[in-house]
N, C-alpha and C. Protein backbone atom coordinates (compact mmCIF):
# COMPACT_ATOMS: atom_id res chain seq x y z
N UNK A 1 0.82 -1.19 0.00
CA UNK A 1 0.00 0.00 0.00
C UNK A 1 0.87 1.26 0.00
N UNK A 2 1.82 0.98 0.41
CA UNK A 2 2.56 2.16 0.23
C UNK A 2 3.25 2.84 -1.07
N UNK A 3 3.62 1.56 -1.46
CA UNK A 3 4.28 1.86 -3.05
C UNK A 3 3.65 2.57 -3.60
N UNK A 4 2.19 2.31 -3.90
CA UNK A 4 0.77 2.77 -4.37
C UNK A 4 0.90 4.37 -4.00
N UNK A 5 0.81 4.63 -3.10
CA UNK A 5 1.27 5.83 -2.07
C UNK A 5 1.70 6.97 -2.81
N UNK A 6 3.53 6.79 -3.10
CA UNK A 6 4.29 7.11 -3.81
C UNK A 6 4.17 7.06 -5.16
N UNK A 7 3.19 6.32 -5.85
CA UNK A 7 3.50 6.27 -6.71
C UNK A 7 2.06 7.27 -7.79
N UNK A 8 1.25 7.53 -6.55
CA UNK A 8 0.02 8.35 -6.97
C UNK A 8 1.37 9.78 -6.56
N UNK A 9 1.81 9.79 -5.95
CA UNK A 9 2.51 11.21 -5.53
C UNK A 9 3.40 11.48 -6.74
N UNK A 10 4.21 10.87 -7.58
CA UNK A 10 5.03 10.86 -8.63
C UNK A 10 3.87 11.11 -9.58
N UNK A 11 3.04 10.43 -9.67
CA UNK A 11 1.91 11.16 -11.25
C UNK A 11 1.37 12.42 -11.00
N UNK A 12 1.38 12.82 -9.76
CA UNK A 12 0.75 14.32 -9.40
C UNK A 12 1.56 15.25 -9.87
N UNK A 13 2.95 14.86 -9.45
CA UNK A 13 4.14 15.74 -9.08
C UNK A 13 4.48 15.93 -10.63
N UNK A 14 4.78 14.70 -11.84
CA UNK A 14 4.72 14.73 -12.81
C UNK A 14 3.81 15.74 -13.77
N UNK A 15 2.89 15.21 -13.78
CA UNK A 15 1.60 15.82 -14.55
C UNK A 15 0.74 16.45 -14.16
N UNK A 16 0.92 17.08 -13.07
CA UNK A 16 0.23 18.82 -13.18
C UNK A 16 1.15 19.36 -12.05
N UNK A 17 1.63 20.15 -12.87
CA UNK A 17 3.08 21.39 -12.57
C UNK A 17 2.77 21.97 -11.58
N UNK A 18 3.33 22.23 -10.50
CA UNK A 18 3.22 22.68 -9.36
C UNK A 18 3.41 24.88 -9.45
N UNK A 19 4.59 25.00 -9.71
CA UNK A 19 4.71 26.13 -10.60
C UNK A 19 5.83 25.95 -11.83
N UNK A 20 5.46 27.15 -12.46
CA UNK A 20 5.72 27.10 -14.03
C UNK A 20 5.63 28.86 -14.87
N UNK A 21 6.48 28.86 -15.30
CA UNK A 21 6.75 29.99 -15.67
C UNK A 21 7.55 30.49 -17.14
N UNK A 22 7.91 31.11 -18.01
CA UNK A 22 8.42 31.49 -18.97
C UNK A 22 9.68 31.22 -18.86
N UNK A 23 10.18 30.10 -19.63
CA UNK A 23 11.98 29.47 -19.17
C UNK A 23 12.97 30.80 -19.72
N UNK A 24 12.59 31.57 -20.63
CA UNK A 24 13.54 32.83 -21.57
C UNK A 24 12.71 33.50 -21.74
N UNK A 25 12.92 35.66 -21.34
CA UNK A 25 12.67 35.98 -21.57
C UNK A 25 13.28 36.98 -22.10
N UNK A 26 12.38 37.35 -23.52
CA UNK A 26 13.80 38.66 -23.92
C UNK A 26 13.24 40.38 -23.88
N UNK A 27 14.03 41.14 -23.61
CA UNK A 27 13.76 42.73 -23.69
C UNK A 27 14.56 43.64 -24.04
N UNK A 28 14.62 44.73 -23.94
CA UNK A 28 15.48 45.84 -24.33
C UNK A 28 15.68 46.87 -23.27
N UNK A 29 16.65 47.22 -23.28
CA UNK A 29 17.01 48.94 -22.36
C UNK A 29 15.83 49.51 -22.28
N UNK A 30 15.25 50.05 -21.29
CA UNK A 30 14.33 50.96 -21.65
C UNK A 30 13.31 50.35 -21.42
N UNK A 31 12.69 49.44 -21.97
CA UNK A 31 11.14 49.08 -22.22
C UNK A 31 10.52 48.32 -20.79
N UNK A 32 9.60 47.74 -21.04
CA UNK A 32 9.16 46.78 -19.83
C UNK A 32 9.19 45.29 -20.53
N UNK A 33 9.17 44.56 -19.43
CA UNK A 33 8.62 42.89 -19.85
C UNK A 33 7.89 42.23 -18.69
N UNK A 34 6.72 41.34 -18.87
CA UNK A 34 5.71 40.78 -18.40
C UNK A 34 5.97 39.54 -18.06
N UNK A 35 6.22 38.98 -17.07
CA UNK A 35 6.14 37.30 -16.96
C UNK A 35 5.14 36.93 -16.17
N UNK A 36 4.68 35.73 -16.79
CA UNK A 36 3.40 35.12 -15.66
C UNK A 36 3.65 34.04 -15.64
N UNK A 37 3.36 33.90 -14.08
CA UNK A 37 3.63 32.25 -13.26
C UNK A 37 2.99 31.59 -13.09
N UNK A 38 2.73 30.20 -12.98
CA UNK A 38 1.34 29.73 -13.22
C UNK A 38 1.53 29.15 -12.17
N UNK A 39 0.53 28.35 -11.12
CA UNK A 39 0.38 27.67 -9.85
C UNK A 39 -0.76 26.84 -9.57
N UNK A 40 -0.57 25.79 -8.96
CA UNK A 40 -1.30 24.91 -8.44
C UNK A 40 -2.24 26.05 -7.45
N UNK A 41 -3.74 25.84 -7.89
CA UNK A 41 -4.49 26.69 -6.81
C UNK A 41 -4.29 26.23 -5.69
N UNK A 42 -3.68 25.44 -4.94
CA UNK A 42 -3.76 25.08 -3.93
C UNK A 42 -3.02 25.90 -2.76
N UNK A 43 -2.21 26.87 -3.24
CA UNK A 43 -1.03 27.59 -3.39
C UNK A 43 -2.01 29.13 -2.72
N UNK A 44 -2.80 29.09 -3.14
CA UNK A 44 -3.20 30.51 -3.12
C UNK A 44 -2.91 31.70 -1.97
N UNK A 45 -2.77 30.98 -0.98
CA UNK A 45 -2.87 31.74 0.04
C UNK A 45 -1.40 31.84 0.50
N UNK A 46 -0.28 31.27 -0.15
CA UNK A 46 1.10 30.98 -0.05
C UNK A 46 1.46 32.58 -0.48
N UNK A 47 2.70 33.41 0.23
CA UNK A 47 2.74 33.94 -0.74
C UNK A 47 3.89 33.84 -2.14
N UNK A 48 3.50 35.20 -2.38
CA UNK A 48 4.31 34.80 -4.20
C UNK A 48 5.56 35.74 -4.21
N UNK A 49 6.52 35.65 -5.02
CA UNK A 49 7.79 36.58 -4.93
C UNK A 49 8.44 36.14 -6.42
N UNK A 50 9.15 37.05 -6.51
CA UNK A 50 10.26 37.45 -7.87
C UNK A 50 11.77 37.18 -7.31
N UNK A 51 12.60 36.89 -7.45
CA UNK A 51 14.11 36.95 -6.96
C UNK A 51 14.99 36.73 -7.88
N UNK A 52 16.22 37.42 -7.99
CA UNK A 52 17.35 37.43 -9.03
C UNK A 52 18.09 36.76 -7.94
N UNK A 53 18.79 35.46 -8.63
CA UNK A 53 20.15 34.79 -8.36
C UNK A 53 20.09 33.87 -9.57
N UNK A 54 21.40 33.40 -8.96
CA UNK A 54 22.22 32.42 -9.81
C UNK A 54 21.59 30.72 -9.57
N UNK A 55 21.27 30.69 -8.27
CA UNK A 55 20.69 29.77 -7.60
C UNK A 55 19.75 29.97 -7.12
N UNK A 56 18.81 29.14 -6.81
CA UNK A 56 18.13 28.85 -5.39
C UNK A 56 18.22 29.62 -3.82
N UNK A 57 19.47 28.94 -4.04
CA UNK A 57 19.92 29.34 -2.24
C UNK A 57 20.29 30.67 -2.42
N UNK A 58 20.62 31.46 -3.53
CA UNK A 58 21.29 32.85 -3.23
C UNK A 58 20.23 33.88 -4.21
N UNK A 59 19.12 33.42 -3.89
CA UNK A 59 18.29 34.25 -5.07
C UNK A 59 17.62 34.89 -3.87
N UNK A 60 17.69 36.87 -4.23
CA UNK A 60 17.26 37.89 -3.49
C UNK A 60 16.09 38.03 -3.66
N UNK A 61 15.43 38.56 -3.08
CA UNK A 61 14.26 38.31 -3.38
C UNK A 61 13.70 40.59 -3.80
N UNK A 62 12.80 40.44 -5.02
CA UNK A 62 12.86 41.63 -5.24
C UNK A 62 11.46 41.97 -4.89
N UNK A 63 10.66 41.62 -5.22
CA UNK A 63 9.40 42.17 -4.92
C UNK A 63 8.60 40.68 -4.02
N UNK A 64 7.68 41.16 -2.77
CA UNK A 64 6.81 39.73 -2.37
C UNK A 64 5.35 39.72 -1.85
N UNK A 65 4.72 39.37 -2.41
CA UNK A 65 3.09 39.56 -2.11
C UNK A 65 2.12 38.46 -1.38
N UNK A 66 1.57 38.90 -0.74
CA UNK A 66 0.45 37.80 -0.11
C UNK A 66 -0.85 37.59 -0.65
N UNK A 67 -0.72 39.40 -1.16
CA UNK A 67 -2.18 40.04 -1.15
C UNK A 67 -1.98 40.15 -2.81
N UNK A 68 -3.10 41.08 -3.52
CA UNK A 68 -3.09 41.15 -5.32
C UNK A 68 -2.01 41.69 -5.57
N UNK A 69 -1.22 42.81 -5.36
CA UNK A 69 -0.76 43.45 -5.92
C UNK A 69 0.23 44.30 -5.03
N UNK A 70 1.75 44.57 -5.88
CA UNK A 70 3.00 44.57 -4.80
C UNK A 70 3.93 45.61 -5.25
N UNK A 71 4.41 46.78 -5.51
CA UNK A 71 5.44 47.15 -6.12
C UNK A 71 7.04 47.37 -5.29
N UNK A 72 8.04 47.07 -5.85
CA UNK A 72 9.46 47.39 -5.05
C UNK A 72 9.37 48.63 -4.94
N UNK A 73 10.22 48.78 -3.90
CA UNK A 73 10.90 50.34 -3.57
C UNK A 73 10.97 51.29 -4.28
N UNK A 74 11.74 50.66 -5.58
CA UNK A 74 12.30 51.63 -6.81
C UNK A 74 10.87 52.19 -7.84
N UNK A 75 9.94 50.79 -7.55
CA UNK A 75 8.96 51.40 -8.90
C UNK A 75 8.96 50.76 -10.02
N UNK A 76 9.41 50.27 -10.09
CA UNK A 76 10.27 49.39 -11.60
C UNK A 76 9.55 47.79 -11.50
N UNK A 77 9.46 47.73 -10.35
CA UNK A 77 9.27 45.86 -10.45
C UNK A 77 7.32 45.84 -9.75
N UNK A 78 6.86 45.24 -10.51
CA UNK A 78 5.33 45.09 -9.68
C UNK A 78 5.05 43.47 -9.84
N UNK A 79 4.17 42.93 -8.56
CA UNK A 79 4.25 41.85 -9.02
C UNK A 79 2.18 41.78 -8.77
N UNK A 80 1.73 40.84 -9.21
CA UNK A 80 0.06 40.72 -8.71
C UNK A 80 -0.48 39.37 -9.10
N UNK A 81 -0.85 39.21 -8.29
CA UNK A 81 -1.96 37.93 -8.19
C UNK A 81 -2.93 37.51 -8.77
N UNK A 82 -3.40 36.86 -8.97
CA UNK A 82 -4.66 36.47 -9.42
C UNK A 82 -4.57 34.82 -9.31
N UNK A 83 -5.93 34.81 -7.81
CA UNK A 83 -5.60 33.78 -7.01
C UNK A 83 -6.43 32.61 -8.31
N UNK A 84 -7.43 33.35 -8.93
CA UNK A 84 -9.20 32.69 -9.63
C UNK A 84 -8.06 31.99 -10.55
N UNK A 85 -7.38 32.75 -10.94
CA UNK A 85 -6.63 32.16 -12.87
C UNK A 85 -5.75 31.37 -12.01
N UNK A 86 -4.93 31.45 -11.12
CA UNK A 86 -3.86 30.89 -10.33
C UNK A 86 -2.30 30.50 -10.77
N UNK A 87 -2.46 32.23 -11.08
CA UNK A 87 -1.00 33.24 -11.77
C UNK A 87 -0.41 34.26 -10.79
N UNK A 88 0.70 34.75 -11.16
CA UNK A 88 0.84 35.96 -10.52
C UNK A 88 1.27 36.49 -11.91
N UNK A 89 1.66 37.46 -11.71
CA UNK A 89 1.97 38.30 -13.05
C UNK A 89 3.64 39.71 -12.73
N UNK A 90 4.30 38.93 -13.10
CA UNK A 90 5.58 39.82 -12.99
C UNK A 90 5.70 41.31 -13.85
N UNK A 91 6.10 42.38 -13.41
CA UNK A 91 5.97 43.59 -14.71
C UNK A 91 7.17 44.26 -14.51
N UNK A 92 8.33 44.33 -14.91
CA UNK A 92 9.55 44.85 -14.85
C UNK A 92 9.58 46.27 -15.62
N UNK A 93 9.82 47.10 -15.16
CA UNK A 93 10.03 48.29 -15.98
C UNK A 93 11.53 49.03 -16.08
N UNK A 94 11.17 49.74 -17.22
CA UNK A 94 12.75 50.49 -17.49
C UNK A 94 14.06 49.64 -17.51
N UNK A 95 13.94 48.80 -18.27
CA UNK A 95 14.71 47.98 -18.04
C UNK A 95 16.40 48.26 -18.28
N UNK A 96 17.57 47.80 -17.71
CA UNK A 96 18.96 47.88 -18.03
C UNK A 96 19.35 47.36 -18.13
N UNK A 97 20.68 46.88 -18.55
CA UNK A 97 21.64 45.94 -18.97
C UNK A 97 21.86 45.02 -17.85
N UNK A 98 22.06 45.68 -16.75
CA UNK A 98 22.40 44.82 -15.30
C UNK A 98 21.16 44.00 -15.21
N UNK A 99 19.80 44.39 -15.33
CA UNK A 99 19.14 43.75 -15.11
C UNK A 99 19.36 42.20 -15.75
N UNK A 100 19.62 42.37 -16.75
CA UNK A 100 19.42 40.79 -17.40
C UNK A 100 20.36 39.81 -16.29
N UNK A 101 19.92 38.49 -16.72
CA UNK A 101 20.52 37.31 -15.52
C UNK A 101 19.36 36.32 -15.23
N UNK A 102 19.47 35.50 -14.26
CA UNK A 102 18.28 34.72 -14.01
C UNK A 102 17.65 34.85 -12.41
N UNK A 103 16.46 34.61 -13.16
CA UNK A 103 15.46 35.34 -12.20
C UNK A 103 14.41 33.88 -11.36
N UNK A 104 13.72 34.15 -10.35
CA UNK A 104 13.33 32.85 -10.04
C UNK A 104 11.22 33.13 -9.85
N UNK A 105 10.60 32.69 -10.74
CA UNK A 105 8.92 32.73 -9.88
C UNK A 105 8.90 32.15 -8.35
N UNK A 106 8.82 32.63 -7.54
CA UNK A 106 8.53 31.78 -6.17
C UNK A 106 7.41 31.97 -5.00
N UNK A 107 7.03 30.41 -4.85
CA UNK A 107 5.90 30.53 -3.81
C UNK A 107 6.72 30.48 -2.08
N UNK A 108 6.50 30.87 -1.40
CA UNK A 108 7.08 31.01 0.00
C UNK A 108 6.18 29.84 0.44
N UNK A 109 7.20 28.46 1.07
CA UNK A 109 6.61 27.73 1.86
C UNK A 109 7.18 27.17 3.10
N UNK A 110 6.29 26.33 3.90
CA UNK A 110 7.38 26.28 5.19
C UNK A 110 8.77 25.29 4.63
N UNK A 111 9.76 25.50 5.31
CA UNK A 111 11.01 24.68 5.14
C UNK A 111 11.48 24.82 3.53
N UNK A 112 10.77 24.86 2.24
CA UNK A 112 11.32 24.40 0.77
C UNK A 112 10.59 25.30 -0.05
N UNK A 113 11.10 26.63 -0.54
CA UNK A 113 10.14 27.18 -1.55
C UNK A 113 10.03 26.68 -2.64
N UNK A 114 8.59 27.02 -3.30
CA UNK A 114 8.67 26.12 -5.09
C UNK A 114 9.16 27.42 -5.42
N UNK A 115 9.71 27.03 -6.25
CA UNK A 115 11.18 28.09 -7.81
C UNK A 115 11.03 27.66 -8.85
N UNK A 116 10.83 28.57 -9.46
CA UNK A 116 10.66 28.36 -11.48
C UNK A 116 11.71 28.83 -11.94
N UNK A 117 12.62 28.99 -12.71
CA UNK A 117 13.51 29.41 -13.03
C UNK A 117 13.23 30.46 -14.11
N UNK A 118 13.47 31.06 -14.45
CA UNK A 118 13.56 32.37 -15.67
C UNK A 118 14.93 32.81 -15.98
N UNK A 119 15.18 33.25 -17.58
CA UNK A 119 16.26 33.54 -17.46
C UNK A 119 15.90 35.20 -18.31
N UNK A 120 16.74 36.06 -17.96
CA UNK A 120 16.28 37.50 -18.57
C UNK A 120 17.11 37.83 -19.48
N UNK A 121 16.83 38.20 -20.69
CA UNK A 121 18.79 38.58 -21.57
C UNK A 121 17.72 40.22 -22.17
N UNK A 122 18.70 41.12 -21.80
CA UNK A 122 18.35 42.03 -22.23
C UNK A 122 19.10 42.68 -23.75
N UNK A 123 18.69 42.78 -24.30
CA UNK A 123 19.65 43.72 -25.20
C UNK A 123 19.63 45.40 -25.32
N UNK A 124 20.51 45.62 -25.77
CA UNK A 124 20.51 47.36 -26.34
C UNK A 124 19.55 47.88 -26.42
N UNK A 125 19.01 49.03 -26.40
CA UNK A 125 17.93 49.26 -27.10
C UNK A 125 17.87 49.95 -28.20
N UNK A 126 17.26 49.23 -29.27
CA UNK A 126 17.35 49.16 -30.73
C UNK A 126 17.30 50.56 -31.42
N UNK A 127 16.73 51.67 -30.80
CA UNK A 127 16.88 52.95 -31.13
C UNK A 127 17.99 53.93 -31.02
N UNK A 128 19.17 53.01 -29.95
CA UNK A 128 20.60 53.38 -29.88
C UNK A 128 21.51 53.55 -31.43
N UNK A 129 21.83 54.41 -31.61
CA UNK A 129 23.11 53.96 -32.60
C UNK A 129 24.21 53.40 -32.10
N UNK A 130 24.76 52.41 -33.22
CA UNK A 130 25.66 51.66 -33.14
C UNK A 130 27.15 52.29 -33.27
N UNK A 131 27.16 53.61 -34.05
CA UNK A 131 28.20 54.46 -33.81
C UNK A 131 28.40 55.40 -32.82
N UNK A 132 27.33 55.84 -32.24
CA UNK A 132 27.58 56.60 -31.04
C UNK A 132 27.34 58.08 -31.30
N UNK A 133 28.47 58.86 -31.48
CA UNK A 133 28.45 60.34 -31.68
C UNK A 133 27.11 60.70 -32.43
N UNK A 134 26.64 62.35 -32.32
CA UNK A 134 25.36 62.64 -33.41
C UNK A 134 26.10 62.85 -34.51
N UNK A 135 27.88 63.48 -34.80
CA UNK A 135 27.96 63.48 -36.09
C UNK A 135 28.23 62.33 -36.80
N UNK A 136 28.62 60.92 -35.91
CA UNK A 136 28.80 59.64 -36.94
C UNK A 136 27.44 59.22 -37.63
N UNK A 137 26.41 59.43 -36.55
CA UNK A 137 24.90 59.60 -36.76
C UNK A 137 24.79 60.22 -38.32
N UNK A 138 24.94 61.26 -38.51
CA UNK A 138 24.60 62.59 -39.24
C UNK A 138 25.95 61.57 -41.13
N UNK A 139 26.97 61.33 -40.46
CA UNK A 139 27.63 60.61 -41.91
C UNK A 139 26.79 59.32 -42.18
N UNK A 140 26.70 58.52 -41.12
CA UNK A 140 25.52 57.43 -41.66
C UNK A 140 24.34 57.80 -42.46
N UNK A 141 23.44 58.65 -42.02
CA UNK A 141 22.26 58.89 -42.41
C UNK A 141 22.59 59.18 -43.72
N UNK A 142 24.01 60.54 -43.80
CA UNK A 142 24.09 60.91 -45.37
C UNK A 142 24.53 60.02 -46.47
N UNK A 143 25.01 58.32 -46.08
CA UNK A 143 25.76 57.69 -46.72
C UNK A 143 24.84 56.60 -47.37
N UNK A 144 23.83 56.80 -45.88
CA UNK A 144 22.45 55.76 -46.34
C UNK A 144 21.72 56.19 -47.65
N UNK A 145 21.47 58.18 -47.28
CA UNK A 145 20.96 58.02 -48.43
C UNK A 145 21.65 58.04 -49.74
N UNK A 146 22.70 58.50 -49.99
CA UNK A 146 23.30 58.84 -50.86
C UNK A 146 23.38 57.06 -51.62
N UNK A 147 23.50 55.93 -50.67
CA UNK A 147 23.87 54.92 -51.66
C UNK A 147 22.02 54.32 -52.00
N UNK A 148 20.80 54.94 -51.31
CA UNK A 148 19.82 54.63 -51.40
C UNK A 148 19.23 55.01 -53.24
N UNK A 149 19.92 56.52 -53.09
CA UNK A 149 19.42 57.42 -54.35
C UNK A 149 20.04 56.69 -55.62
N UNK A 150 21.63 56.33 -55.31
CA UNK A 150 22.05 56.06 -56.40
C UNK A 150 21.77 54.75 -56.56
N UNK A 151 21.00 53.75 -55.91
CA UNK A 151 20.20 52.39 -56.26
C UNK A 151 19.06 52.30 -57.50
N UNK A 152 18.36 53.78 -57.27
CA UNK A 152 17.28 53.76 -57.93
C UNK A 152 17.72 54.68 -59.42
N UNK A 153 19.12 55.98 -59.18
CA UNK A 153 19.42 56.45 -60.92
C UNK A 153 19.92 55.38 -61.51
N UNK A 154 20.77 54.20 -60.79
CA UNK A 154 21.52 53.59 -61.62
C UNK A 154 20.48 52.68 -62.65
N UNK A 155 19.21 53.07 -62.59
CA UNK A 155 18.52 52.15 -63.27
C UNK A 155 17.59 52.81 -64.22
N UNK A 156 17.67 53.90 -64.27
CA UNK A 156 17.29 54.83 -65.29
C UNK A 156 18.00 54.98 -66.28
């Protein structure tokens, strides 16, 4: 009877995800990005948290809620609940380069929190030039068009 036991506990544990979350997410300097965590309703009243580490054991914890809705210190990070759908919903704003790294969904429980893993890669933001200065700016633009114009006489 026991095997039996364990072995209803392994098909639970298997096939319906305890939490679960977006394995990669990508963004830019500047903008925001959205992650949502998904959870066993059973969970509901647990609370929920965001944390950047490398691990488990060394993941800080940035924003943490019991209740719907949570923002950090800075303003930048909000996190909210929604016990009915049995999500929380991550919202990162303004994002920076430092930010990117891996991030963890987590339910707070006694002795073992559940952890989802996320990983964040930010890039540049795409409205940056790649040369920098406004006058390298200002020779690009004139070089763009200049080889744009002569695309279309050379065919006249």
């Amino acid at each position: 009877m026991d095997f039996t036991f364990h072995l209803f506990m392994l098909s639970f544990s298997v096939s319906g995800a305890i939490l679960t979350g977006a394995a990669v997410i990508n963004g830019s300097v500047g903008q925001s990005i959205t992650i949502s965590c998904k959870y066993n309703k059973h969970y509901s009243n647990s609370p929920k948290y965001w944390c950047k580490g490398d691990n488990r054991e060394d993941c800080v914890i940035l924003v943490k809620t019991k209740h719907s809705r949570k923002t950090n210190s800075d303003g930048r990070i909000t996190i909210e609940t929604d016990n009915d759908a049995g999500e929380f919903v991550v919202r990162m704003d303004r994002l920076t380069k430092s930010d990117q790294g891996l991030y963890w969904c987590g339910i707070a429980r006694f002795l073992w929190d559940l952890l989802s893993p996320v990983e964040l890669n930010v890039a540049e933001d795409p409205k940056v030039s790649l040369s920098g200065s406004p006058a390298e700016e200002e020779i690009l633009r004139k070089n763009s068009m200049y080889y744009f114009t002569w695309s279309i006489l050379r065919w006249l």
